[in-house]
C-alpha atoms as a PDB file:
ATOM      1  CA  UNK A   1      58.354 203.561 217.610  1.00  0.00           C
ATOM      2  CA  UNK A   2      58.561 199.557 217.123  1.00  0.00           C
ATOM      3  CA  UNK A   3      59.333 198.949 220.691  1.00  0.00           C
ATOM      4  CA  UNK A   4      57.718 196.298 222.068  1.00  0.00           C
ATOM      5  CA  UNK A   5      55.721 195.436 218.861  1.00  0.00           C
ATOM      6  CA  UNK A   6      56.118 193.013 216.431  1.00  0.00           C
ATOM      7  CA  UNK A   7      56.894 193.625 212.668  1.00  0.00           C
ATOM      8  CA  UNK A   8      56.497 191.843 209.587  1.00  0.00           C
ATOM      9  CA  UNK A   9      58.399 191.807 206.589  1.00  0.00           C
ATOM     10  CA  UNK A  10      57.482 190.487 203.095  1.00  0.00           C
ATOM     11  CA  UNK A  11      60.311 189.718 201.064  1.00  0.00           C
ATOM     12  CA  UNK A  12      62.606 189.495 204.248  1.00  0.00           C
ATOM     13  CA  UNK A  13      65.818 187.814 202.712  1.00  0.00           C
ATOM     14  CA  UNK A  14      66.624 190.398 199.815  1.00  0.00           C
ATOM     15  CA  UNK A  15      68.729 192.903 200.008  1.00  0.00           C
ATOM     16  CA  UNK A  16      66.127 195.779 201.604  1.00  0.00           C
ATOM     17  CA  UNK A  17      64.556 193.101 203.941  1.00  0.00           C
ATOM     18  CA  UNK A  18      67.781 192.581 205.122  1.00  0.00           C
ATOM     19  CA  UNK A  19      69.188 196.078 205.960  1.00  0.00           C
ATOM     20  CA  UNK A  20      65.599 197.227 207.145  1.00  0.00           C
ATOM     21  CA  UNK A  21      65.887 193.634 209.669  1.00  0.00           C
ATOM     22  CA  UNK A  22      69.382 195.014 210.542  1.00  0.00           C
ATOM     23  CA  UNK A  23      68.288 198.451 211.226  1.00  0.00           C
ATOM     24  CA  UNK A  24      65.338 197.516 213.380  1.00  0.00           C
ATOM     25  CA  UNK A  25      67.909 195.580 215.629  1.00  0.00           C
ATOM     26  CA  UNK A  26      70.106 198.275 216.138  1.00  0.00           C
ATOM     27  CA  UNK A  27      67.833 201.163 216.058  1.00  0.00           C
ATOM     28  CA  UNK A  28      64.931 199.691 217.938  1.00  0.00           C
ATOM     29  CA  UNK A  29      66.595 197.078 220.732  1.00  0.00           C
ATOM     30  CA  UNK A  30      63.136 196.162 222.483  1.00  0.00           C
ATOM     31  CA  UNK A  31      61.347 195.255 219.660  1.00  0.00           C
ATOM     32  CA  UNK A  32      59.277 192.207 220.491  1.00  0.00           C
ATOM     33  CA  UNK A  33      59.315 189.626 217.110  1.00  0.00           C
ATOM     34  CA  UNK A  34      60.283 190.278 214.096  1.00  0.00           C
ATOM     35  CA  UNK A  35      58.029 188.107 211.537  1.00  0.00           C
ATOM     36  CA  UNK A  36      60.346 187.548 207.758  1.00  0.00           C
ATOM     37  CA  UNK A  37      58.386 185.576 204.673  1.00  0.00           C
ATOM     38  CA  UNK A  38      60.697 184.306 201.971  1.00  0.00           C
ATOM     39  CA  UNK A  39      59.933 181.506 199.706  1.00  0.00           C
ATOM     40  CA  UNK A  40      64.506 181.289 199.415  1.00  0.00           C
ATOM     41  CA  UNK A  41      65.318 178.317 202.082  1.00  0.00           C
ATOM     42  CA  UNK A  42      68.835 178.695 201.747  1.00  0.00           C
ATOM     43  CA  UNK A  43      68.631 182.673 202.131  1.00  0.00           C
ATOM     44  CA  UNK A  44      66.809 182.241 205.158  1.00  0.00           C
ATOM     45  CA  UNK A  45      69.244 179.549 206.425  1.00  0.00           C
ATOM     46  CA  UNK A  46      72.091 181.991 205.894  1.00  0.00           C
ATOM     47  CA  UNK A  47      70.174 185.007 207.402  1.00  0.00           C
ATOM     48  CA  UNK A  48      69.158 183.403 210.532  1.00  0.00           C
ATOM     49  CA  UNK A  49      72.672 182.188 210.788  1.00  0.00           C
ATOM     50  CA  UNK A  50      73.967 185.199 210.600  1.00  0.00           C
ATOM     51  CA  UNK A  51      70.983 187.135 212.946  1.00  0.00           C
ATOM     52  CA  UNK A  52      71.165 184.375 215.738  1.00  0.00           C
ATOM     53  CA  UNK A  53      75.120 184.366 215.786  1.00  0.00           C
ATOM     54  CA  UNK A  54      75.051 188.463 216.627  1.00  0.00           C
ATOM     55  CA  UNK A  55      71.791 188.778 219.089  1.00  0.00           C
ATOM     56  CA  UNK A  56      70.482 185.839 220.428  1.00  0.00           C
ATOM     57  CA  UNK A  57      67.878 186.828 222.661  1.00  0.00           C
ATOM     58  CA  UNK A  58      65.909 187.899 219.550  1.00  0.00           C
ATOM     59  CA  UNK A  59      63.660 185.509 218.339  1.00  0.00           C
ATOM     60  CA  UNK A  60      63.295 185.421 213.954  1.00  0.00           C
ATOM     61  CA  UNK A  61      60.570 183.514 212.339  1.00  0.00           C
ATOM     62  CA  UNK A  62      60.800 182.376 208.644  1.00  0.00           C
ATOM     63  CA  UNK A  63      58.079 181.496 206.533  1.00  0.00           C
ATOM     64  CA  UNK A  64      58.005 180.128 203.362  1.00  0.00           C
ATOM     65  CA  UNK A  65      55.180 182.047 200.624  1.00  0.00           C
END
């Protein structure tokens, strides 16, 4: 279903944004970009680290609100 689309999630580095960012990954492994707004710099610090250590050939954008 999100196969080769991209998805965008409001509110990305709280605790839903990040299980539904985990479950995309693992359910849905050809999905094209995943889009994450946050206005928390350090939460998206520590969720790209932890995103980009796992599966690197996804690419994770962060934008601050």
């Amino acid at each position: 279903m999100l196969n080769f689309k991209s998805v965008l999630i409001t509110g990305g580095t709280g605790s839903f944004g990040k299980k539904f960012t985990k479950m995309i990954f693992e359910r849905y492994p050809d999905v094209a970009r995943i889009v994450i707004y946050s206005r928390d710099e350090l939460k998206q610090y520590e969720m790209s680290q932890e995103f980009l250590k796992r599966i690197s050939k996804y690419q994770v954008f962060y934008r601050r609100c």
